[in-house]
N, C-alpha and C. Protein backbone atom coordinates (compact mmCIF):
# COMPACT_ATOMS: atom_id res chain seq x y z
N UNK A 1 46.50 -22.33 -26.64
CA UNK A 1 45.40 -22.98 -25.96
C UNK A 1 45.49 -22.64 -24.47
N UNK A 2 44.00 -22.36 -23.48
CA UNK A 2 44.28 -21.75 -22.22
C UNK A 2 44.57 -23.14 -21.56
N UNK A 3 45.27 -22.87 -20.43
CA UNK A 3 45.20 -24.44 -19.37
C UNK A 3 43.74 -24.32 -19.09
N UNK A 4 43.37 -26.06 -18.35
CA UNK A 4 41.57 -26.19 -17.90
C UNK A 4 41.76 -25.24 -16.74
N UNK A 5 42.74 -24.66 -15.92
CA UNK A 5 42.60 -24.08 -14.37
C UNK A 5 42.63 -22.41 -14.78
N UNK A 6 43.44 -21.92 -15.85
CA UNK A 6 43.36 -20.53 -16.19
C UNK A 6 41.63 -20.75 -17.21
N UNK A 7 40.92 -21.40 -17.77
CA UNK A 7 39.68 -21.25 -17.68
C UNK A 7 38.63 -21.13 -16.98
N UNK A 8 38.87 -22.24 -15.96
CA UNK A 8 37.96 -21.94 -14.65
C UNK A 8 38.31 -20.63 -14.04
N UNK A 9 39.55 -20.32 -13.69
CA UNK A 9 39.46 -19.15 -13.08
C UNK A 9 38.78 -17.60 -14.01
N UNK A 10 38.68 -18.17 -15.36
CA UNK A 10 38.42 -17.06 -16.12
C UNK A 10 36.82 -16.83 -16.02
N UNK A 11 36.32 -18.65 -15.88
CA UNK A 11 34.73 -18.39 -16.00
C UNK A 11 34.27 -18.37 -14.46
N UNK A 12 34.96 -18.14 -13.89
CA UNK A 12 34.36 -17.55 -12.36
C UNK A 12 34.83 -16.38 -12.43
N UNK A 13 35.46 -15.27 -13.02
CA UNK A 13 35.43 -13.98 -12.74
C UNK A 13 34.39 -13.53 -13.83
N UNK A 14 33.89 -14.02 -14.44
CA UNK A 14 32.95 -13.71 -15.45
C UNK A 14 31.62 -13.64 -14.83
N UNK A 15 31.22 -14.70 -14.35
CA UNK A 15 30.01 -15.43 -13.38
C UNK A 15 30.12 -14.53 -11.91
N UNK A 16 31.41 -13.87 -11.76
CA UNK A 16 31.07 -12.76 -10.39
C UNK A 16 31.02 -11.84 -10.71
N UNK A 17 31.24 -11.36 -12.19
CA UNK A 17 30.96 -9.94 -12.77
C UNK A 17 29.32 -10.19 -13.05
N UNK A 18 29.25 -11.06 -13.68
CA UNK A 18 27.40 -10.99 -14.12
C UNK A 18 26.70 -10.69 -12.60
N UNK A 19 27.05 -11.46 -11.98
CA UNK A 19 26.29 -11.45 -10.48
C UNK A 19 26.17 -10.06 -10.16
N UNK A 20 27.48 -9.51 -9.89
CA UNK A 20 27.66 -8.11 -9.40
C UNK A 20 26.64 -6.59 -10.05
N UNK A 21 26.93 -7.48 -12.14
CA UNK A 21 26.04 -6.65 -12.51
C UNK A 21 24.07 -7.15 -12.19
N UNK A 22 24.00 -8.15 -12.11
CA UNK A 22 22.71 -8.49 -11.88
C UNK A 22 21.92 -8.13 -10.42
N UNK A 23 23.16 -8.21 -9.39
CA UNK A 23 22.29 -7.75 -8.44
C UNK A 23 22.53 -6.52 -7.85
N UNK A 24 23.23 -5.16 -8.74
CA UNK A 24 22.78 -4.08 -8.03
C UNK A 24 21.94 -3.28 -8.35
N UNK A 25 21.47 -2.47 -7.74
CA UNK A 25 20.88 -1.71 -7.37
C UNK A 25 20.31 -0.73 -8.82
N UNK A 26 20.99 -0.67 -9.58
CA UNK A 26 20.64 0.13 -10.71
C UNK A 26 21.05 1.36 -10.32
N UNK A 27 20.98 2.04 -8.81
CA UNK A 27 20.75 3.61 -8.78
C UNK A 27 22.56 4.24 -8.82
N UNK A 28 23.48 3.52 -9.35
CA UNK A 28 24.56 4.13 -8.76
C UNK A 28 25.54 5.25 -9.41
N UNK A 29 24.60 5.59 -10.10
CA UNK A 29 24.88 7.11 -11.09
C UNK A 29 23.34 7.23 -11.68
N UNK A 30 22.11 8.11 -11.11
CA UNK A 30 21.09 8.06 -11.95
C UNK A 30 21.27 9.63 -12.06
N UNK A 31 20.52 10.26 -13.35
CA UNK A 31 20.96 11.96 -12.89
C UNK A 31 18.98 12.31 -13.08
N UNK A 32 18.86 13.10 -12.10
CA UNK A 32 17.50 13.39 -11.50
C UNK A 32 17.66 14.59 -11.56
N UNK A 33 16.66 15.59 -12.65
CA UNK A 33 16.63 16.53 -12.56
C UNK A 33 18.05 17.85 -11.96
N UNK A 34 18.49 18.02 -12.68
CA UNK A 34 20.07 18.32 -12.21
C UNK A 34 20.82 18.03 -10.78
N UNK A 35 20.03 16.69 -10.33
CA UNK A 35 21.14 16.65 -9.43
C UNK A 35 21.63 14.92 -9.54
N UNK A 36 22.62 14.60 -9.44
CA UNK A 36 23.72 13.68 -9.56
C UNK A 36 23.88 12.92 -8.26
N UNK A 37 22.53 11.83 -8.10
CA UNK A 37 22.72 10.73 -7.31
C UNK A 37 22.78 9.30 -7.23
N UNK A 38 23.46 9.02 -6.03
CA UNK A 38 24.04 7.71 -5.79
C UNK A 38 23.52 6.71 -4.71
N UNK A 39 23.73 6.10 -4.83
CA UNK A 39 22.89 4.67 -3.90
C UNK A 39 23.57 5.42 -2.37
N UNK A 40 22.10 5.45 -1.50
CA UNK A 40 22.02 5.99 -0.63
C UNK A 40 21.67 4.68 0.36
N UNK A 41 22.60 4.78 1.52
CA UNK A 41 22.59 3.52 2.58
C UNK A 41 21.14 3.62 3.08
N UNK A 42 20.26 4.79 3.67
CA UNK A 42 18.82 5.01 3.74
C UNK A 42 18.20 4.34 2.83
N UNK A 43 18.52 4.22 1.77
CA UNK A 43 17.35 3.57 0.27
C UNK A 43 17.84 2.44 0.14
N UNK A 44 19.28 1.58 0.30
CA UNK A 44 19.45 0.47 0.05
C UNK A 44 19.29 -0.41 1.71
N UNK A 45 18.66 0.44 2.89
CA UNK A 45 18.64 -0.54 3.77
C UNK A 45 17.23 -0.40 4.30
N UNK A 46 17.04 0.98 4.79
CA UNK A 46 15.74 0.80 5.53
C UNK A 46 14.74 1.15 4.76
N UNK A 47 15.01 2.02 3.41
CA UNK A 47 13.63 2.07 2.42
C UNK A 47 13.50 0.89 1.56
N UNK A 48 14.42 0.07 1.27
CA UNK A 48 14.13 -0.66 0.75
C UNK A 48 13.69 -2.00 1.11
N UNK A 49 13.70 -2.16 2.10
CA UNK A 49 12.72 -2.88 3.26
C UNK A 49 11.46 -2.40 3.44
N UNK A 50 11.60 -1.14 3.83
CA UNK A 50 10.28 -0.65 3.48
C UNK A 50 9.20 -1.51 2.05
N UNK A 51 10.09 -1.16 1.06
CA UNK A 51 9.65 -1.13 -0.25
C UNK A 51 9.33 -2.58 -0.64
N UNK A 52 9.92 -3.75 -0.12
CA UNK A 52 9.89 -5.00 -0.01
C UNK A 52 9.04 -5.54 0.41
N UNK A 53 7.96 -4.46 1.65
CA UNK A 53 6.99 -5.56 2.08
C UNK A 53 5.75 -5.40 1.38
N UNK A 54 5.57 -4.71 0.25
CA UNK A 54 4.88 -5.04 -0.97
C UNK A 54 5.62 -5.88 -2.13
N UNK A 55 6.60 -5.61 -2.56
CA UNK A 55 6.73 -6.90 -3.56
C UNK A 55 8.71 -7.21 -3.45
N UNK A 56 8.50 -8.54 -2.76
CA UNK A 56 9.76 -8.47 -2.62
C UNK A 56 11.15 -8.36 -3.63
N UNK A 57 10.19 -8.13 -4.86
CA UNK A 57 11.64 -7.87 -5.59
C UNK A 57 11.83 -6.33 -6.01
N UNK A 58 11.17 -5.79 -5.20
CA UNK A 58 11.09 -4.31 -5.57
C UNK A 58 13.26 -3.90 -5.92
N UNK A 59 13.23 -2.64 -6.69
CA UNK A 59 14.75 -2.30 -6.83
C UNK A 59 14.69 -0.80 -6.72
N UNK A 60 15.61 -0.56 -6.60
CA UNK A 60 16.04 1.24 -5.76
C UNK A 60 16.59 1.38 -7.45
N UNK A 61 15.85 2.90 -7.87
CA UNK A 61 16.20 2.92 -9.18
C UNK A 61 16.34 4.56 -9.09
N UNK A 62 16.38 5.26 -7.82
CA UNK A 62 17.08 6.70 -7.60
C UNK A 62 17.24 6.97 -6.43
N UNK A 63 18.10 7.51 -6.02
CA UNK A 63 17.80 7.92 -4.11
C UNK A 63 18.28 9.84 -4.55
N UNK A 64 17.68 10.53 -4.03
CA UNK A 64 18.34 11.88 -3.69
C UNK A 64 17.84 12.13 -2.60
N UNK A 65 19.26 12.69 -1.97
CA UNK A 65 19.69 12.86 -0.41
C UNK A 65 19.45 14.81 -0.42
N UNK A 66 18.41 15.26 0.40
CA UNK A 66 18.06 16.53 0.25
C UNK A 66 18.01 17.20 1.94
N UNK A 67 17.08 17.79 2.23
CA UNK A 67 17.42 18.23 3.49
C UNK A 67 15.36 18.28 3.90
N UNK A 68 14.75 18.68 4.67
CA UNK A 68 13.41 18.17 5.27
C UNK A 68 12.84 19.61 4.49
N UNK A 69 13.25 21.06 4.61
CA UNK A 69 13.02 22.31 3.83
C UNK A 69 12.98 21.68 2.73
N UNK A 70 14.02 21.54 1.55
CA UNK A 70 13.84 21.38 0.80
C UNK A 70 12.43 20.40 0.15
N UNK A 71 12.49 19.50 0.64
CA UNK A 71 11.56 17.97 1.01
C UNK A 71 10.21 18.83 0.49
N UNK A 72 10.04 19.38 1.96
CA UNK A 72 8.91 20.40 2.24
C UNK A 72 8.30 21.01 0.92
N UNK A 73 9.20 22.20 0.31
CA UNK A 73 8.94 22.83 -0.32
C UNK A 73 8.41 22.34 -1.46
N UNK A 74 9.11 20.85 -1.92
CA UNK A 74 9.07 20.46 -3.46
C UNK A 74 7.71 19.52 -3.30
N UNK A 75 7.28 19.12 -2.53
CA UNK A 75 5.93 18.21 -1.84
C UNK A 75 4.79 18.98 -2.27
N UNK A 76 5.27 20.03 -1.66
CA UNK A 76 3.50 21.27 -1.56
C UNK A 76 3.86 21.94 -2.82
N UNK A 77 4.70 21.97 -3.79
CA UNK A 77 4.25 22.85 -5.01
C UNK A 77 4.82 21.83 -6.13
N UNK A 78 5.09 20.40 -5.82
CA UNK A 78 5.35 19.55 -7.57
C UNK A 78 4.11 19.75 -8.14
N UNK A 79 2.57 19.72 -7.65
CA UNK A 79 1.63 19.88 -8.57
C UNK A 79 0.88 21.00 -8.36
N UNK A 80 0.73 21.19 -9.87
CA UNK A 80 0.06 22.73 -10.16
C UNK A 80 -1.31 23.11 -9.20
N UNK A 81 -2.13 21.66 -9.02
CA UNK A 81 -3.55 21.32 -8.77
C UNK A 81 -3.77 21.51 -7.67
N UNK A 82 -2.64 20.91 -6.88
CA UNK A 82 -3.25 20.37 -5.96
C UNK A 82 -2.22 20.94 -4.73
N UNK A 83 -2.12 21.25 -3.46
CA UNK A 83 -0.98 21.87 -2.73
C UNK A 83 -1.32 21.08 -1.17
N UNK A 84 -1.03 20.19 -1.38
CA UNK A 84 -1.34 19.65 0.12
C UNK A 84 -0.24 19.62 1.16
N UNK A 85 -0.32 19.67 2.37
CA UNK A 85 0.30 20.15 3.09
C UNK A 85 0.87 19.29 3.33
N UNK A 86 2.90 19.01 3.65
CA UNK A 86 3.54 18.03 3.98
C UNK A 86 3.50 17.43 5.32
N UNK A 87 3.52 16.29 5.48
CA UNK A 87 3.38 16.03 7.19
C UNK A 87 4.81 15.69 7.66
N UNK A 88 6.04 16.62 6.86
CA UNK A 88 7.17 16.46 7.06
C UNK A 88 7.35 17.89 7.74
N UNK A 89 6.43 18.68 8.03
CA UNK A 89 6.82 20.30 8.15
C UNK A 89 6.86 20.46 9.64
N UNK A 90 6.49 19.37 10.40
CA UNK A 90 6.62 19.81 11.67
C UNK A 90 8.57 19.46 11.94
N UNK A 91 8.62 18.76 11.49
CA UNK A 91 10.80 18.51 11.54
C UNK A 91 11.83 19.50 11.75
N UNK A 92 12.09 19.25 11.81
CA UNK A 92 13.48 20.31 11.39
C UNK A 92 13.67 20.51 9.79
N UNK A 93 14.00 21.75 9.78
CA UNK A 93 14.33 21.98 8.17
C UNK A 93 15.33 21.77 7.48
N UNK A 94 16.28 22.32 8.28
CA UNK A 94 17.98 21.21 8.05
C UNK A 94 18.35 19.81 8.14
N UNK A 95 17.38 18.76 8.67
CA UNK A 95 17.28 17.62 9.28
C UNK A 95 17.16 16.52 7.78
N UNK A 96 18.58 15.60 7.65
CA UNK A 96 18.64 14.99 6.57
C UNK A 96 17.62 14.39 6.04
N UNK A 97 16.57 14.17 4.75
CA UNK A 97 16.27 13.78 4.49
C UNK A 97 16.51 12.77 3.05
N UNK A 98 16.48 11.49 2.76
CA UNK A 98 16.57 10.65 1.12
C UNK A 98 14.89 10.41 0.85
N UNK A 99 15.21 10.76 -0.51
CA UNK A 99 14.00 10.25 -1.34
C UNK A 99 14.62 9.57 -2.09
N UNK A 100 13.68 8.18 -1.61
CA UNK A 100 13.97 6.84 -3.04
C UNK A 100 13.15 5.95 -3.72
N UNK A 101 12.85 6.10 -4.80
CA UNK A 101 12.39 5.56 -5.99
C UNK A 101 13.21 3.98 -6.15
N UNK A 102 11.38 3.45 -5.73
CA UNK A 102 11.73 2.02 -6.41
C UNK A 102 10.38 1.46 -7.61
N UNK A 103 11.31 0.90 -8.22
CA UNK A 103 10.28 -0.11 -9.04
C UNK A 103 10.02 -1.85 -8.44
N UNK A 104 9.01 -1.50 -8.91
CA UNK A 104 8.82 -3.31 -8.73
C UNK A 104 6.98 -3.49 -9.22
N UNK A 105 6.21 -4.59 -8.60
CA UNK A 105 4.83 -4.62 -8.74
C UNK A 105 4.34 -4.60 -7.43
N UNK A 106 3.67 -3.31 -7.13
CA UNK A 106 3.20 -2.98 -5.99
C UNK A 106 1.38 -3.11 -5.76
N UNK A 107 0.84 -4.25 -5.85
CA UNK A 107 -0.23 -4.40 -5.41
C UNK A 107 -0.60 -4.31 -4.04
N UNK A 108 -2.03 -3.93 -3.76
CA UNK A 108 -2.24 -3.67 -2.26
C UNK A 108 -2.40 -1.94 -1.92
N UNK A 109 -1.55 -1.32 -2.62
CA UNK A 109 -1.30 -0.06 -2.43
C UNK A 109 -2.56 0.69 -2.61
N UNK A 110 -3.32 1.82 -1.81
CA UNK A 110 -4.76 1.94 -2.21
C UNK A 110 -4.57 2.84 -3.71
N UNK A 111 -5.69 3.04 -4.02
CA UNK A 111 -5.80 3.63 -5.46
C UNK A 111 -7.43 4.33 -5.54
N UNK A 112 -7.36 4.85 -6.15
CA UNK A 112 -8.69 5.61 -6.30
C UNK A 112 -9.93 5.17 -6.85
N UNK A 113 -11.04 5.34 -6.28
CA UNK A 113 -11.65 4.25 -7.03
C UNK A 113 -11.96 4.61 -8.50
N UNK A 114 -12.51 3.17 -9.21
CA UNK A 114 -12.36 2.96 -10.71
C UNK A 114 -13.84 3.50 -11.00
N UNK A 115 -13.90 3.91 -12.19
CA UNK A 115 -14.86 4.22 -12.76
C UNK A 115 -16.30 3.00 -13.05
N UNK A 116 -17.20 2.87 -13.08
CA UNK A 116 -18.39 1.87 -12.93
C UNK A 116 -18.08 1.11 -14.46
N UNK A 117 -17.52 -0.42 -14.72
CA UNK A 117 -17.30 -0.96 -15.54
C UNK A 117 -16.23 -0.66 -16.24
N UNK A 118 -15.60 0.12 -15.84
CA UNK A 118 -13.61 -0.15 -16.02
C UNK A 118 -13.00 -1.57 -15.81
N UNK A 119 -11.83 -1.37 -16.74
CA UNK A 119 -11.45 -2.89 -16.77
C UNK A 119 -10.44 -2.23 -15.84
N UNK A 120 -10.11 -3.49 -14.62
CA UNK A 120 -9.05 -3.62 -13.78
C UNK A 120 -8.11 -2.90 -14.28
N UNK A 121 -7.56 -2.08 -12.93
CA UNK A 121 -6.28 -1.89 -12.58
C UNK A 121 -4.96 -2.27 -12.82
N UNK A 122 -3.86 -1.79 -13.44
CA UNK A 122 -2.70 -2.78 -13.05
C UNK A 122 -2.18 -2.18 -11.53
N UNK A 123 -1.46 -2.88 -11.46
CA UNK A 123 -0.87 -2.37 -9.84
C UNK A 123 -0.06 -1.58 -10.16
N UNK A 124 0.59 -0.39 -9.09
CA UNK A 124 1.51 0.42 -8.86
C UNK A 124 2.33 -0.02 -9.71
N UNK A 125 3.52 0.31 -10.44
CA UNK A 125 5.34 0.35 -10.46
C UNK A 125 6.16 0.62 -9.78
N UNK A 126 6.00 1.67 -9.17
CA UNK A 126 6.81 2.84 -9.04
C UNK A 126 6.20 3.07 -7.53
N UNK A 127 6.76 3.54 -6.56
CA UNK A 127 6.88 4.17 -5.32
C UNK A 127 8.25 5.20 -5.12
N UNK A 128 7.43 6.20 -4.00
CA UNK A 128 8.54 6.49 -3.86
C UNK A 128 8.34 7.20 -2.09
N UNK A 129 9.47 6.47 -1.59
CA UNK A 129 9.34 6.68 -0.06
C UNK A 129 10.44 7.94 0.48
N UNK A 130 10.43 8.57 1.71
CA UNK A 130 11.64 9.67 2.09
C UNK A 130 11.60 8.65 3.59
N UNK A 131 12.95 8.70 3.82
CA UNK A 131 13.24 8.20 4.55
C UNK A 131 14.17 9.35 5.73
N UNK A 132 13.88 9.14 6.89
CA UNK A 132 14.20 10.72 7.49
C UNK A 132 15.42 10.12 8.29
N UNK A 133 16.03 11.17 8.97
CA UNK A 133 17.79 10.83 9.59
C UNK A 133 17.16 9.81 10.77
N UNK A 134 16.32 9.84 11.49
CA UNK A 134 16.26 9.27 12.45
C UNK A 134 15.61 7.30 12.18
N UNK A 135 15.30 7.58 10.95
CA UNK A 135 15.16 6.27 10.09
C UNK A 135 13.72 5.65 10.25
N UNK A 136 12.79 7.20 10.21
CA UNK A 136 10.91 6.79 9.86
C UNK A 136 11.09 6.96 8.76
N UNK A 137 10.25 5.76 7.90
CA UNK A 137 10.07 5.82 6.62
C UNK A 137 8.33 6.33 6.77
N UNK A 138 8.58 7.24 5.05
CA UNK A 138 6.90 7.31 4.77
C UNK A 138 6.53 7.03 3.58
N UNK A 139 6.09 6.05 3.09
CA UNK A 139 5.14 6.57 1.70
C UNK A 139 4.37 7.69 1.20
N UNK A 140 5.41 7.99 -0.08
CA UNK A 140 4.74 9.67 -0.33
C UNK A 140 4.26 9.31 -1.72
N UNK A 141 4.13 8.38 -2.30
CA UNK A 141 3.59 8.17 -3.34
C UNK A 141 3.61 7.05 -4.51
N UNK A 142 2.41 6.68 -4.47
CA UNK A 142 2.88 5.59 -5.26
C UNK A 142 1.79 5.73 -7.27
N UNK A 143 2.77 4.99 -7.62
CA UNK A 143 1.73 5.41 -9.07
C UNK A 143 2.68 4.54 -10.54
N UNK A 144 2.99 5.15 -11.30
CA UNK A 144 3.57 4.58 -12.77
C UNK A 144 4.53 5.22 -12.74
N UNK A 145 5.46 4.29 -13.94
CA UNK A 145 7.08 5.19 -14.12
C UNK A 145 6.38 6.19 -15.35
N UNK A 146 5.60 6.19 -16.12
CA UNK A 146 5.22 7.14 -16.92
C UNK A 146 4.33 8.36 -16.57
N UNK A 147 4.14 8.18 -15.08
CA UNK A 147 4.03 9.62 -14.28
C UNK A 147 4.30 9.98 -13.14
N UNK A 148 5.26 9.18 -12.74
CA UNK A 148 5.87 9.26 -11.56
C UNK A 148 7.39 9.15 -11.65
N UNK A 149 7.81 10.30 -12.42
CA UNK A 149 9.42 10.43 -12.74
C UNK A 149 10.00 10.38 -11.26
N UNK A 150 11.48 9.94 -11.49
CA UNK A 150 12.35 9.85 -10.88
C UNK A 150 12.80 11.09 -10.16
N UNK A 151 11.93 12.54 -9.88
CA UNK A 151 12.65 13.72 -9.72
C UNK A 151 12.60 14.19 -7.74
N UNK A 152 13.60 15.22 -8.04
CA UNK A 152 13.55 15.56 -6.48
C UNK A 152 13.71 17.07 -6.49
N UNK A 153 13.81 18.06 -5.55
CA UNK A 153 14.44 19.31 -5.60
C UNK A 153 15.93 19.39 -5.86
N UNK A 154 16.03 20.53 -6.78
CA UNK A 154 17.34 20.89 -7.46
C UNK A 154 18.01 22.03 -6.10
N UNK A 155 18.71 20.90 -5.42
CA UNK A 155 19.70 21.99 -4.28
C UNK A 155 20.93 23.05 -5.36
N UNK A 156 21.19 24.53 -4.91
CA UNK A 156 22.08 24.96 -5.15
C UNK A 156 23.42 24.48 -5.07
């Protein structure tokens, strides 16, 4: 039989493991298109503040840490359609950049308009902000986790 004091101490390391697992971050091994990232201090402080002042329970569910070139490049050619020009290209090209993916419910966010007698919108999921070395955040996109994967450029 345990003593009542080796129980308590058992159900408070239990109750700081749940915690620990309940409140992080999710991102701290996500694998994104072959590259292998980890909770990035940019995505768990100033993007995700960012990301908070739409729904404060938003959560960081990828960060990849890339460079402003890279950034660049993968911006103007992820879609086949469409090639719009990054407003990251005036930077430096070596100049650190994180991209981080959060979920949460992002209402407010604009959206395109709806077709004449469409049923409502749901709101955003998914965002995903780059956060630059000098610590401007931008919104580069917001949309669904079922088309707005978690991906970034594959560095060598």
């Amino acid at each position: 039989m345990l003593s009542r004091e080796l129980m308590i101490r058992l159900g408070a390391v239990a109750i700081t493991a749940c915690l620990a697992l309940a409140c992080g971050s999710g991102a701290a091994a996500v694998h994104v298109r072959g590259v292998q990232t980890v909770d990035q201090p940019e995505c768990l402080n100033t993007g995700l503040a960012f990301a908070r002042i739409s729904d404060a329970g938003a959560s960081l569910v990828a960060s990849v840490p890339t460079t402003v070139g890279e950034f660049v490049h993968w911006e103007e050619n992820r879609s086949k359609s469409v090639r719009p020009s990054s407003p990251q290209r005036g930077r430096v090209s070596g100049e650190r950049l994180v991209m981080c993916y959060y979920d949460g419910t992002f209402a407010g966010m604009p959206m395109p308009p709806a077709p004449p007698n469409a049923a409502p919108r749901l709101p955003y999921d998914r965002i995903l902000v780059a956060v630059m070395n000098d610590g401007t955040v931008r919104l580069v996109s917001a949309g669904y986790r079922g088309s707005l994967p978690a991906t970034g450029p594959v560095l060598p």
